[in-house]
N, C-alpha and C. Protein backbone atom coordinates (compact mmCIF):
# COMPACT_ATOMS: atom_id res chain seq x y z
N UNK A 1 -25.11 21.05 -28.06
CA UNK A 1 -25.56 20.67 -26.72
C UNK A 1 -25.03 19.28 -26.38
N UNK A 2 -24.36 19.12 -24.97
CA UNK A 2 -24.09 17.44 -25.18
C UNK A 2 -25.09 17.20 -24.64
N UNK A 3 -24.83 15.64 -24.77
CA UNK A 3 -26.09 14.96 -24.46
C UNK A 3 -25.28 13.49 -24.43
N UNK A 4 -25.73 13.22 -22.82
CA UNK A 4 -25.77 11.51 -22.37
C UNK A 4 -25.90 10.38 -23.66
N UNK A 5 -24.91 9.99 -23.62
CA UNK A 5 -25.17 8.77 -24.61
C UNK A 5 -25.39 7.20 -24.36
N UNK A 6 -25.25 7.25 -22.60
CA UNK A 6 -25.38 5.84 -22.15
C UNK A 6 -26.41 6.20 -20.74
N UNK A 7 -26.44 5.18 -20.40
CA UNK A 7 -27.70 5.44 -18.90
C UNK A 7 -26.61 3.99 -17.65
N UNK A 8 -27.41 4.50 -16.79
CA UNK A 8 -26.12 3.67 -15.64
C UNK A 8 -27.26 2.98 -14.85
N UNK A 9 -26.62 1.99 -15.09
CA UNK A 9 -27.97 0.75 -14.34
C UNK A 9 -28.01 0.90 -12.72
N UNK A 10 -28.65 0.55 -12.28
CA UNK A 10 -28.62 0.48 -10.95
C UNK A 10 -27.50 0.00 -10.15
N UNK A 11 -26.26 -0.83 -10.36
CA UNK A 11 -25.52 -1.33 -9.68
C UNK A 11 -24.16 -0.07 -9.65
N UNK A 12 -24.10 0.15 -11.11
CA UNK A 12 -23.73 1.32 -11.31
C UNK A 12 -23.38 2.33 -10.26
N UNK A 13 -24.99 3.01 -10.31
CA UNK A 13 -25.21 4.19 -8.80
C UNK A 13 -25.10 3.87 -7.70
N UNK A 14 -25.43 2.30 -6.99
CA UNK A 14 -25.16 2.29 -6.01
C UNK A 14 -23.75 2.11 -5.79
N UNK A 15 -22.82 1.10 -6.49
CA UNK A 15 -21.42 2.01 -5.77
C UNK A 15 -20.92 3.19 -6.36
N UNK A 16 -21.37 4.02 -7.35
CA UNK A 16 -21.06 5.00 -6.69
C UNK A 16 -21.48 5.98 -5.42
N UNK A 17 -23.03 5.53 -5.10
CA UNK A 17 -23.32 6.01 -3.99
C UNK A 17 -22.32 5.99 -2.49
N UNK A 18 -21.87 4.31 -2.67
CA UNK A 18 -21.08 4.07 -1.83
C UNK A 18 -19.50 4.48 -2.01
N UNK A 19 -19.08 4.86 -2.87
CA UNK A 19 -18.18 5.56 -2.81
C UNK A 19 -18.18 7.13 -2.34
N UNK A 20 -19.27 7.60 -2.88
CA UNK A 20 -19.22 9.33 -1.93
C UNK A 20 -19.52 9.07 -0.46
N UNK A 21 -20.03 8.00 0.01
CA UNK A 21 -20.25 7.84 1.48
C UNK A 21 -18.92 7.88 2.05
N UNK A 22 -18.29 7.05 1.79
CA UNK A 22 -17.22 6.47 2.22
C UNK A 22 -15.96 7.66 2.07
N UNK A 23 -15.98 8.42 0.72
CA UNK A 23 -15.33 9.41 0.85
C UNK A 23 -15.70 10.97 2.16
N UNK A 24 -16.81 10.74 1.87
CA UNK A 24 -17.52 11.91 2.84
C UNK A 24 -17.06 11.09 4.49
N UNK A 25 -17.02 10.23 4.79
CA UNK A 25 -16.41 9.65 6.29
C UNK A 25 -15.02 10.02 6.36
N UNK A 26 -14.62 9.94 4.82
CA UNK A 26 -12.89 10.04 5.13
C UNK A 26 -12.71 10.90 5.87
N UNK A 27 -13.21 12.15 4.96
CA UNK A 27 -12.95 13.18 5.15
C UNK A 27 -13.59 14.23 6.57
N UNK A 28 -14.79 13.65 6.87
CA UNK A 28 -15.81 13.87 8.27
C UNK A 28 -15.34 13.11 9.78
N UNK A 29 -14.18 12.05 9.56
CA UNK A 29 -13.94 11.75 10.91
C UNK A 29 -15.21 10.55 11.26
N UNK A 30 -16.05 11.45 11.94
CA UNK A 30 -17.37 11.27 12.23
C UNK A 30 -18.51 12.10 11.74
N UNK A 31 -19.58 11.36 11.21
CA UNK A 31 -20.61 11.88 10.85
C UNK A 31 -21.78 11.32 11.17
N UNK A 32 -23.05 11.58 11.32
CA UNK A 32 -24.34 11.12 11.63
C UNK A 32 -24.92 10.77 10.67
N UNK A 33 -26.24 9.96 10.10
CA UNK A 33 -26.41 9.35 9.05
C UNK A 33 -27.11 10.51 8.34
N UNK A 34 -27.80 11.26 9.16
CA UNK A 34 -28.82 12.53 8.52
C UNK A 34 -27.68 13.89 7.99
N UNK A 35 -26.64 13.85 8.99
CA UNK A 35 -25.80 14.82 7.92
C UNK A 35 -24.71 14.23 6.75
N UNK A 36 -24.80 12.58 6.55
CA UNK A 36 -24.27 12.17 5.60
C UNK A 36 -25.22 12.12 4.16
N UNK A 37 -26.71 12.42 4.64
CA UNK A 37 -27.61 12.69 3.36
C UNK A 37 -27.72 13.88 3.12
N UNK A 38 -27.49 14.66 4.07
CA UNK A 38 -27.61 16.39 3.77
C UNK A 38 -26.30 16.35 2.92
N UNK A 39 -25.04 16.12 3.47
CA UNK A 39 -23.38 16.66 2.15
C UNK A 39 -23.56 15.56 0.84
N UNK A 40 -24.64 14.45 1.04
CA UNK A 40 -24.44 13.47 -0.03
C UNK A 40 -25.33 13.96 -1.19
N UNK A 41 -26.28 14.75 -0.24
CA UNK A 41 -27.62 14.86 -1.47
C UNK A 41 -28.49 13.72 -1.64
N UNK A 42 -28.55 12.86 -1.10
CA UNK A 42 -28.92 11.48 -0.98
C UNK A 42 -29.89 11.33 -0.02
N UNK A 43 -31.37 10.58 -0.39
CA UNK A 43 -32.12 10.20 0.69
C UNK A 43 -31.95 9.81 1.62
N UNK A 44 -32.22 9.90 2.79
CA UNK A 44 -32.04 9.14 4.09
C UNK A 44 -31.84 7.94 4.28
N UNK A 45 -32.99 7.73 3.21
CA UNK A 45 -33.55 6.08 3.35
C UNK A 45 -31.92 5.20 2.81
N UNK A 46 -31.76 6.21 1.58
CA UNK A 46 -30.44 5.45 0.92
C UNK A 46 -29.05 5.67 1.67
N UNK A 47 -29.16 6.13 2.71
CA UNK A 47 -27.96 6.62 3.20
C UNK A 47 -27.72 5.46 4.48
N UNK A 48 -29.05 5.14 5.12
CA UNK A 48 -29.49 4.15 5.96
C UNK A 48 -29.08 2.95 5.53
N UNK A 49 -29.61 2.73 4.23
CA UNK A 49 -29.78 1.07 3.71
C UNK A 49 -27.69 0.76 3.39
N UNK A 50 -27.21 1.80 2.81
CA UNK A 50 -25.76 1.85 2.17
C UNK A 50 -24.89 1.58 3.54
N UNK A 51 -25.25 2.50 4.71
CA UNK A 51 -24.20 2.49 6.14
C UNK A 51 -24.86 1.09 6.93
N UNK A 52 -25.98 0.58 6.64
CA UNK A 52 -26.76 -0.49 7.55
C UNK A 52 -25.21 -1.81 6.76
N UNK A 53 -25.12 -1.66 5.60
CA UNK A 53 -24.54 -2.94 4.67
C UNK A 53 -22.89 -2.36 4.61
N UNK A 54 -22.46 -1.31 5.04
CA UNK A 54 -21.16 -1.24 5.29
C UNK A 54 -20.87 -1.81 7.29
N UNK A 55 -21.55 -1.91 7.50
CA UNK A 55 -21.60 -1.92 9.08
C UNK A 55 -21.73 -3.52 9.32
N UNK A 56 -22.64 -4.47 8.23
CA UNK A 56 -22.80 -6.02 8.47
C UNK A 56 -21.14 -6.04 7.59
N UNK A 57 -20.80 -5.62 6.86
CA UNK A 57 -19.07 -6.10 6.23
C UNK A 57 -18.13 -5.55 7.17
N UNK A 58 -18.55 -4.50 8.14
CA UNK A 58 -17.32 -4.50 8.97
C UNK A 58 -17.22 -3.26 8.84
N UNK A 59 -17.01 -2.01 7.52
CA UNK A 59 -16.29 -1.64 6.85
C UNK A 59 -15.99 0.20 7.81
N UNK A 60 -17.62 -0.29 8.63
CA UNK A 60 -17.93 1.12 9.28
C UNK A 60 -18.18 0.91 11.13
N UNK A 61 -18.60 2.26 11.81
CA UNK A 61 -19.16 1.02 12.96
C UNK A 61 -19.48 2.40 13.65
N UNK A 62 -20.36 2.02 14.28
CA UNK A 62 -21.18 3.01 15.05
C UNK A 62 -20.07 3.42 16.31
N UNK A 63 -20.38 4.85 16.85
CA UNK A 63 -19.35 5.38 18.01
C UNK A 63 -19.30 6.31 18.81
N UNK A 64 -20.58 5.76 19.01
CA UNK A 64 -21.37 6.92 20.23
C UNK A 64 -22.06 8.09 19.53
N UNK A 65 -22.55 8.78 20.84
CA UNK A 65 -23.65 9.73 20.26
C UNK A 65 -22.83 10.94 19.79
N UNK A 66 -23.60 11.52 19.21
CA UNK A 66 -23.41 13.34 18.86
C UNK A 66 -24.29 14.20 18.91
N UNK A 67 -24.12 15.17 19.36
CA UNK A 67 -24.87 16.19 20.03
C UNK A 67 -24.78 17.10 18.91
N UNK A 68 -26.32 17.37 18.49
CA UNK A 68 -26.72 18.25 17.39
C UNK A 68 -26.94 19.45 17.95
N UNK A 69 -28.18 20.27 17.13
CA UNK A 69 -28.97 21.64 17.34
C UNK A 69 -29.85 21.32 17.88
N UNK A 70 -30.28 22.07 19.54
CA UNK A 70 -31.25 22.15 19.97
C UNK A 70 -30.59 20.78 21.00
N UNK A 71 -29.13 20.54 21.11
CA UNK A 71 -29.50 18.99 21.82
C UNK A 71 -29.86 18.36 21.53
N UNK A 72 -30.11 17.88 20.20
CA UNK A 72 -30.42 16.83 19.69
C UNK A 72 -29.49 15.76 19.73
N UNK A 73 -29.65 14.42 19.59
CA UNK A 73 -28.41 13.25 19.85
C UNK A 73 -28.47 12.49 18.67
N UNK A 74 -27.73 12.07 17.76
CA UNK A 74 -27.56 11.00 16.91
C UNK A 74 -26.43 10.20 17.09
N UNK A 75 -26.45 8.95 16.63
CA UNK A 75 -25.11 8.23 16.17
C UNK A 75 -24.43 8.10 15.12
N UNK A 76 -23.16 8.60 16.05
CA UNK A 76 -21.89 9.24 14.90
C UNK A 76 -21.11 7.50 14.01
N UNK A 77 -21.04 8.00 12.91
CA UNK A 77 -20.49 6.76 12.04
C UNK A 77 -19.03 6.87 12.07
N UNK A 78 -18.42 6.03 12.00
CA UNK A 78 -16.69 6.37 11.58
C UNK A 78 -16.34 4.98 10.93
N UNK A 79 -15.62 5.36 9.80
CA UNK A 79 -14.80 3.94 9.21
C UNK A 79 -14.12 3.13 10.30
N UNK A 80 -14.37 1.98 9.93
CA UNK A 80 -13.01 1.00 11.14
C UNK A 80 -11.79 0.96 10.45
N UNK A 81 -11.05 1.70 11.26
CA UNK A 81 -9.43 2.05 10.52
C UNK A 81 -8.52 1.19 11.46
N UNK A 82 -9.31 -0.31 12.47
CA UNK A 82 -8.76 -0.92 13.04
C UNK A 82 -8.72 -2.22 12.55
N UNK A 83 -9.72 -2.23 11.90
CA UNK A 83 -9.60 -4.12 11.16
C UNK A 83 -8.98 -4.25 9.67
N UNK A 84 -9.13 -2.97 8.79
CA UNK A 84 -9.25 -3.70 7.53
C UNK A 84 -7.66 -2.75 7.18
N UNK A 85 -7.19 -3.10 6.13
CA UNK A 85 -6.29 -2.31 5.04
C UNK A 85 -6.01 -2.03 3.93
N UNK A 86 -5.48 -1.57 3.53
CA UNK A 86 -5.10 -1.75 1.45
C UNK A 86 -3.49 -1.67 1.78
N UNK A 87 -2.69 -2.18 1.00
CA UNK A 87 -1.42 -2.15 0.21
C UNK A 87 -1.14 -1.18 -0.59
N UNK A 88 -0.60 -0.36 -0.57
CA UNK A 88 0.22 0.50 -1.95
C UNK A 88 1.46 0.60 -2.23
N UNK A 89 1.58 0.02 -3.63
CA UNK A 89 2.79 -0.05 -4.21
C UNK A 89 3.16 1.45 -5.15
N UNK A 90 4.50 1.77 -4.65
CA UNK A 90 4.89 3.31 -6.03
C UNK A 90 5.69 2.58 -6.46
N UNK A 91 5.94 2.46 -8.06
CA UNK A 91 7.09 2.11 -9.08
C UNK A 91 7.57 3.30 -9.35
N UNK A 92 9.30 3.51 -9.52
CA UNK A 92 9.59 4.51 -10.11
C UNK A 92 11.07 3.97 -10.56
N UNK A 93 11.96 4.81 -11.74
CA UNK A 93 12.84 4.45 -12.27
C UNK A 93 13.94 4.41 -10.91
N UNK A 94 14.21 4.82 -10.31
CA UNK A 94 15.16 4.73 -9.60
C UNK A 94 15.13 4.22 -7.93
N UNK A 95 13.51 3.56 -7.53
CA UNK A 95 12.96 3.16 -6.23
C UNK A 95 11.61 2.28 -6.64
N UNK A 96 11.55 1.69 -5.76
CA UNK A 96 9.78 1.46 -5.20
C UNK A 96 9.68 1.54 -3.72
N UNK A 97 8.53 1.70 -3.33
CA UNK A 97 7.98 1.59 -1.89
C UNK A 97 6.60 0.81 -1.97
N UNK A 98 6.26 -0.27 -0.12
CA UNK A 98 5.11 -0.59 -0.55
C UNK A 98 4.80 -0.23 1.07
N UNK A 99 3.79 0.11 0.87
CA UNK A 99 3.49 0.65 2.27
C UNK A 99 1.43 -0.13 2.59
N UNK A 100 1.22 -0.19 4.26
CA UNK A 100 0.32 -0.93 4.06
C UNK A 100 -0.69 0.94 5.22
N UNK A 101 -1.72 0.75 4.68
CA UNK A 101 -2.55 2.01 5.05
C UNK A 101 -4.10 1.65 5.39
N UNK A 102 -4.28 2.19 6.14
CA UNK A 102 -5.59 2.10 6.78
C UNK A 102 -7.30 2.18 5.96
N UNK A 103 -8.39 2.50 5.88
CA UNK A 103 -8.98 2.73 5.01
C UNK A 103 -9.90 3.90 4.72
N UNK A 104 -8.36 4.87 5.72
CA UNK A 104 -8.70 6.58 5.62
C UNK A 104 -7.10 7.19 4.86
N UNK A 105 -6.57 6.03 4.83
CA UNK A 105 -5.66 6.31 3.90
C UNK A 105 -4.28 6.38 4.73
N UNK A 106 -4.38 6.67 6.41
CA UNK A 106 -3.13 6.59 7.32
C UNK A 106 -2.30 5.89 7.16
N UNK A 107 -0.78 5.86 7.02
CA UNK A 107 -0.26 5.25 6.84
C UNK A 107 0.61 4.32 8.19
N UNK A 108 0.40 3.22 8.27
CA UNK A 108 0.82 1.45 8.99
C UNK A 108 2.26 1.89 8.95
N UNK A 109 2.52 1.41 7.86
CA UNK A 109 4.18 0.74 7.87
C UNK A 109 4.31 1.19 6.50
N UNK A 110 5.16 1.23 6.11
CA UNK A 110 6.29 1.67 4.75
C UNK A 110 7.56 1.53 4.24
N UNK A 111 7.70 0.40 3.67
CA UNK A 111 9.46 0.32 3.38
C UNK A 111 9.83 0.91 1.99
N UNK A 112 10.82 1.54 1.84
CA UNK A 112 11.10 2.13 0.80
C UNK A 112 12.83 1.54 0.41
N UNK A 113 12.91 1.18 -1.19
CA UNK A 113 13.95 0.76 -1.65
C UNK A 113 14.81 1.01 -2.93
N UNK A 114 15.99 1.65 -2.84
CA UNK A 114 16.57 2.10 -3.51
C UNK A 114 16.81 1.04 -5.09
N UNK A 115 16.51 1.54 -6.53
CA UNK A 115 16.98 0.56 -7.23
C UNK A 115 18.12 1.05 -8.15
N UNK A 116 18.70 0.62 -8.93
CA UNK A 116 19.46 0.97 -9.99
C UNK A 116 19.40 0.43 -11.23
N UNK A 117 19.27 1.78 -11.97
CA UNK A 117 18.87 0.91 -13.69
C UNK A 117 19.90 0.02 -14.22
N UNK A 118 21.14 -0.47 -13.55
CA UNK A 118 21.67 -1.80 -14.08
C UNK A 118 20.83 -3.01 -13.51
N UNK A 119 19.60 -2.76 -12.78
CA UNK A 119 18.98 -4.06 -11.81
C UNK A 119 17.84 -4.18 -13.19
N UNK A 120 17.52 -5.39 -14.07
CA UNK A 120 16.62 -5.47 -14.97
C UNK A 120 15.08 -5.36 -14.09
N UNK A 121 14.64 -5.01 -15.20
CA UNK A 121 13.21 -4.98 -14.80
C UNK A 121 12.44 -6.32 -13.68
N UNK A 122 12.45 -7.63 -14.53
CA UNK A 122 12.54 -9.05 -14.04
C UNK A 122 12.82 -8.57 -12.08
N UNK A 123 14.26 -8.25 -11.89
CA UNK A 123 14.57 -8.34 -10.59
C UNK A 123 13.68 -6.90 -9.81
N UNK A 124 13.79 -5.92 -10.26
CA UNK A 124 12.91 -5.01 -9.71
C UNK A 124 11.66 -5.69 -9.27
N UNK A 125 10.76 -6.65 -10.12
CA UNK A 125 9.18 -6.70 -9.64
C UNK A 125 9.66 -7.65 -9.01
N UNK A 126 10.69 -8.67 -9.17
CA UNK A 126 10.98 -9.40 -7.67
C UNK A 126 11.01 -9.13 -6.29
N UNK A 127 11.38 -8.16 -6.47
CA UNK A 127 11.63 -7.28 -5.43
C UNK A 127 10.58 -6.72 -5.03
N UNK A 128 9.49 -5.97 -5.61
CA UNK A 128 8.29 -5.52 -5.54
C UNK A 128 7.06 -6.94 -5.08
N UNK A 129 7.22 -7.67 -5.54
CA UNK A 129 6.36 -9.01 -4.77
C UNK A 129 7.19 -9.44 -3.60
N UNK A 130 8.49 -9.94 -3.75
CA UNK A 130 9.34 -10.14 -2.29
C UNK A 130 8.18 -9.62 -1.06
N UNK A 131 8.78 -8.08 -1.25
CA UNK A 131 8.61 -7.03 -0.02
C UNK A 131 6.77 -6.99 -0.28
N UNK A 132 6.09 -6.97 -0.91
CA UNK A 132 4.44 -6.79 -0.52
C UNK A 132 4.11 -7.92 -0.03
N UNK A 133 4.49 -9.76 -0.31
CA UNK A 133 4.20 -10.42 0.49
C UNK A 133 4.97 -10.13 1.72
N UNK A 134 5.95 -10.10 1.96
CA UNK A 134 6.59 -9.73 3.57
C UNK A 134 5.49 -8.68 3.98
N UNK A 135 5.36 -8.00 3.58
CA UNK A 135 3.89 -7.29 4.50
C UNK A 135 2.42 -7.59 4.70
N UNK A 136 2.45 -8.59 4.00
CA UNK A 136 1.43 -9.16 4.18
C UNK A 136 1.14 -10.25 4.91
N UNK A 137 2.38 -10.90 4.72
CA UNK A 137 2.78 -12.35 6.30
C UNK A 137 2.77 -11.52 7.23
N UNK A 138 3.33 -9.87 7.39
CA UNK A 138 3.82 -9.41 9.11
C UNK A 138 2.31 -8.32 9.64
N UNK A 139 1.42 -8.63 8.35
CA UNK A 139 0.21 -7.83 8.73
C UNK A 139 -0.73 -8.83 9.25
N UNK A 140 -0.44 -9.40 10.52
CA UNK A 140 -1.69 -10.41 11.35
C UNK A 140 -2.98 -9.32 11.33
N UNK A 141 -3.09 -8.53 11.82
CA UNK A 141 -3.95 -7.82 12.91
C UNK A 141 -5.27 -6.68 12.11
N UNK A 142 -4.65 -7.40 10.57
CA UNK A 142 -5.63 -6.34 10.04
C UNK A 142 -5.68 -7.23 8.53
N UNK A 143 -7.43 -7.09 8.10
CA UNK A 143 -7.25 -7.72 6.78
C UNK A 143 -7.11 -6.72 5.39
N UNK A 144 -6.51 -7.70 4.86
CA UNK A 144 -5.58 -6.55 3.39
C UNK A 144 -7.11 -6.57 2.45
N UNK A 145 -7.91 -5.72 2.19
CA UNK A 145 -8.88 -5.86 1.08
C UNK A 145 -8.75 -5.46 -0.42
N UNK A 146 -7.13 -4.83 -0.30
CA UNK A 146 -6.80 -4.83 -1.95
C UNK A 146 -5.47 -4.08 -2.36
N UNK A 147 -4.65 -3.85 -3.29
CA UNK A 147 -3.42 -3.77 -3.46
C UNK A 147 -3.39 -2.83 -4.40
N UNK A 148 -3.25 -1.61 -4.07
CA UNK A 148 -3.13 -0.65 -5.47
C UNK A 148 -1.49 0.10 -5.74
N UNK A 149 -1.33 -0.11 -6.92
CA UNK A 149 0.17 0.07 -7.41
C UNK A 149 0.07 1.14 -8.28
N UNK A 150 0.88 2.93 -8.16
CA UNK A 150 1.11 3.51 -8.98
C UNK A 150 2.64 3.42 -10.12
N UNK A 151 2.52 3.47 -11.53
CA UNK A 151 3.50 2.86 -12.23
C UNK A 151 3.09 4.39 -13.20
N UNK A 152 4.90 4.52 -13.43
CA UNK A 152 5.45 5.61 -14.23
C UNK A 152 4.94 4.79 -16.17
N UNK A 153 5.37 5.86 -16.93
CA UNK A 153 4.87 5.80 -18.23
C UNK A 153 3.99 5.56 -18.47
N UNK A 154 3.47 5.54 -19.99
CA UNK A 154 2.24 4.87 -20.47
C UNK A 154 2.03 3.55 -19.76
N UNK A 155 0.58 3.60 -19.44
CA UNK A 155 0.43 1.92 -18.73
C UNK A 155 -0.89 1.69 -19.77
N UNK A 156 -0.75 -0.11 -20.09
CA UNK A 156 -2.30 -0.15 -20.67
C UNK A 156 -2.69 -1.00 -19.86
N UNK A 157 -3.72 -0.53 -19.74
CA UNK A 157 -4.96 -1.33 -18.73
C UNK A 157 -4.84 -2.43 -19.14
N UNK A 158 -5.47 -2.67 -20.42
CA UNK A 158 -6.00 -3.65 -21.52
C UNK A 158 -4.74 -4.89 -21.29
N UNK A 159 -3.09 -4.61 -21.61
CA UNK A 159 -2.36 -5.72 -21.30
C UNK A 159 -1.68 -5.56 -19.74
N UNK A 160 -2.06 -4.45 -19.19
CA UNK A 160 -1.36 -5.07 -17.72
C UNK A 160 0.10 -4.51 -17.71
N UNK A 161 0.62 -3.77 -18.78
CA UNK A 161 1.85 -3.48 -18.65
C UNK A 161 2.51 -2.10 -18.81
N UNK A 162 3.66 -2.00 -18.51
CA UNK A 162 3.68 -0.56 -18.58
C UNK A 162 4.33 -0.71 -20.34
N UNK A 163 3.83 0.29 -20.62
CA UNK A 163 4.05 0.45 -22.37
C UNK A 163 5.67 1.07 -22.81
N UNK A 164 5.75 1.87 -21.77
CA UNK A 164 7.38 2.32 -21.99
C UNK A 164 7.69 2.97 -20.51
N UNK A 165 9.20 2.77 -20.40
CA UNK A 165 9.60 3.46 -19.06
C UNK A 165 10.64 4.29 -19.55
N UNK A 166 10.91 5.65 -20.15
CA UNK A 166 12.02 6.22 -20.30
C UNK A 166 13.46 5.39 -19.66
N UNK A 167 14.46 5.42 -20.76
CA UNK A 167 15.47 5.44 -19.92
C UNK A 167 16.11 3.57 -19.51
N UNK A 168 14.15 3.28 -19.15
CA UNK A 168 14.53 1.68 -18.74
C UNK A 168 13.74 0.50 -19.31
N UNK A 169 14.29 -0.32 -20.58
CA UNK A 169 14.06 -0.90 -21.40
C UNK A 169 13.66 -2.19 -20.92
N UNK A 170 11.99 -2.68 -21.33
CA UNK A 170 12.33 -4.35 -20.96
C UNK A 170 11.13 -4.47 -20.05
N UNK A 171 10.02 -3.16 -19.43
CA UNK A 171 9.16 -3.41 -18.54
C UNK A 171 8.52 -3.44 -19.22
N UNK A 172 8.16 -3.27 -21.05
CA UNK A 172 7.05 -3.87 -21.65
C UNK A 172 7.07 -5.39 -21.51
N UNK A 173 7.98 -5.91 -21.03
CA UNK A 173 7.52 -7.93 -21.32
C UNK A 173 7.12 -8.17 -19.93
N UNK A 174 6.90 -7.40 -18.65
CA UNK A 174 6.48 -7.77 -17.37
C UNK A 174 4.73 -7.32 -17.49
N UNK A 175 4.27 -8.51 -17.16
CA UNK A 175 2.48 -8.49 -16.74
C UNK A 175 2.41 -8.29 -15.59
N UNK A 176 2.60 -7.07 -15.25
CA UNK A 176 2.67 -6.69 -13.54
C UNK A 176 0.70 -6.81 -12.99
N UNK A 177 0.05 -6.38 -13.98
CA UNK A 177 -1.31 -6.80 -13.04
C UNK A 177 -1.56 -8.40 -13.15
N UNK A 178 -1.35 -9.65 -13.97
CA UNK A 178 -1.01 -11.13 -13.91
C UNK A 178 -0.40 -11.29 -13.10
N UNK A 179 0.62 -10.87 -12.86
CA UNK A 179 1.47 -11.51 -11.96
C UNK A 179 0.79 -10.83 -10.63
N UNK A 180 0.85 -9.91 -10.44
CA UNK A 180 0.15 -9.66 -8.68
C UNK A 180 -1.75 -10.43 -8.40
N UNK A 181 -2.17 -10.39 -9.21
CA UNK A 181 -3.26 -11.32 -9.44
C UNK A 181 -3.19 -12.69 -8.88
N UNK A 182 -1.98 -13.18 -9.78
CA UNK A 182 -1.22 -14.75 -9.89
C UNK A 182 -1.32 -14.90 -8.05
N UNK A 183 -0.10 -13.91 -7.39
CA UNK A 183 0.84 -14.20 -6.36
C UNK A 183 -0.26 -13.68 -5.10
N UNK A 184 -1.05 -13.05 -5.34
CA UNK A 184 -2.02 -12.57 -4.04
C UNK A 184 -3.32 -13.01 -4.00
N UNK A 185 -4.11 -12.93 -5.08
CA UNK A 185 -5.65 -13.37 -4.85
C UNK A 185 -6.40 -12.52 -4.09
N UNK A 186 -5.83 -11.05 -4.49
CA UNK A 186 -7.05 -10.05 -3.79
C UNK A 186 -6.61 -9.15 -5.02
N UNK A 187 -8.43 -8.11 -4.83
CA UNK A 187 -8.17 -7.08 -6.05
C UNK A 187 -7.36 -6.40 -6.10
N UNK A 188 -6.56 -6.54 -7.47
CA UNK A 188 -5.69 -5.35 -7.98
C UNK A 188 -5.75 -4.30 -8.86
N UNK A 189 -5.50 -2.98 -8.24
CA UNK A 189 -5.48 -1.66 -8.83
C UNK A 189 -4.16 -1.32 -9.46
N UNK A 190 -4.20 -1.03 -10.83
CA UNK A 190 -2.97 -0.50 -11.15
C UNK A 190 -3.30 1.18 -11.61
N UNK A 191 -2.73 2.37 -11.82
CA UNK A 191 -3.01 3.45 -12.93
C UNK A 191 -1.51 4.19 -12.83
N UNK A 192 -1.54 4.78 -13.96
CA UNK A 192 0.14 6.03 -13.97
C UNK A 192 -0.70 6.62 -12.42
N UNK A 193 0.98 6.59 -12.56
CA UNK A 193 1.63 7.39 -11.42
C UNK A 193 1.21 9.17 -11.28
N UNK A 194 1.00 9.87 -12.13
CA UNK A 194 0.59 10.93 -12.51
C UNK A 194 -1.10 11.08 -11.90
N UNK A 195 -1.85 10.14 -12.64
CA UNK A 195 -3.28 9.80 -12.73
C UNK A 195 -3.44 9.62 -10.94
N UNK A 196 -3.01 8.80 -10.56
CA UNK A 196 -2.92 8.21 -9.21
C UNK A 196 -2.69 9.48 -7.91
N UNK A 197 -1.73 10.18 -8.46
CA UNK A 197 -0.83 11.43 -8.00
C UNK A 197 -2.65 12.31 -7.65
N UNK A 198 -3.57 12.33 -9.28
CA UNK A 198 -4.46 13.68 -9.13
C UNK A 198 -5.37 13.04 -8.10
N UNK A 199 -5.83 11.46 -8.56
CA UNK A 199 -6.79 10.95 -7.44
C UNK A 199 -6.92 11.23 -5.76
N UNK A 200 -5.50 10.88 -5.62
CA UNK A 200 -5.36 11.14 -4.10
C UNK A 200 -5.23 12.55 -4.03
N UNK A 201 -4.94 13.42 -4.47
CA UNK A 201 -5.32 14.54 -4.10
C UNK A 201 -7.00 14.99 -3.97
């Protein structure tokens, strides 16, 4: 039989609470707070207190009514996919792209750039910071809240690097999560490219 071997403190559940919210908006457009506790499974009360504290950060915003059963009226929630953004970087042996996306995942802008394995590793992530700050100087109109980068081969969390790249020798001595840390000062996400690939699906 398994059996739980750890227990999850309270800070724990609440973001994950706030992560199924936020996923359930992605995916709902618009939703009302009472049918975001009905698909969440989640009390009212907690569904209230979670959208009341995404709404003082910005993150959500009320948008008119919606017309239920019976004529009933509530107010519909929707992410603000007008103020905020994320960054995403793809590494791959023969390109990167960094594209800047909304926080339903739409995609802004996107430059994509051809590399060649005579270009060392060193100049590739040059290139990869170059072009994410250039989008980040030409992104006035929206704030960046975090930078997530998918990277081919073994990656270890633990040092920040990719462990091997078939083919292209030399990206074990780059601290690609240090260095984007170093050069931006907002949270950074790294995971394989694979891993990253199942998430967004």
């Amino acid at each position: 039989m398994y059996m739980i071997d750890h227990g999850f403190n309270q800070e724990n559940m609440q973001e994950m609470n706030r992560a199924l919210l936020i996923r359930l908006l992605r995916e709902e457009g618009v939703c009302a707070r009472a049918n975001l506790a009905k698909k969440s499974k989640l009390k009212q009360a907690t569904v209230t207190n979670i959208i009341n504290d995404f709404i003082s950060w910005g993150l959500v915003r009320e948008v008119g009514y919606l017309v239920g059963k019976k004529g009933r009226r509530s107010v519909g929630i929707a992410i603000n996919n007008d103020d905020y953004g994320v960054i995403g970087i793809q590494l791959a042996r023969k390109h990167f792209g960094v594209g800047i996306y909304d926080l339903s995942g739409n995609e802004i802008t996107h430059k994509y750039i051809q590399t060649d394995l005579k270009d060392s590793p060193r100049q590739v992530m040059d290139g990869v910071l170059g072009m994410t700050n250039e989008m980040l100087a030409g992104c006035r109109e929206r704030k960046i809240l975090a930078i997530g980068m998918a990277v081919p081969g073994p990656y270890s969390v633990q040092k920040g690097r990719i462990e091997l790249m078939t083919g292209y020798d030399g990206w074990s001595d780059i601290p690609i999560q240090e260095e984007l840390e170093k050069k931006f000062s907002i949270p950074i996400f790294l995971e394989n490219d694979a891993n990253a690939g199942a998430l967004a699906q």
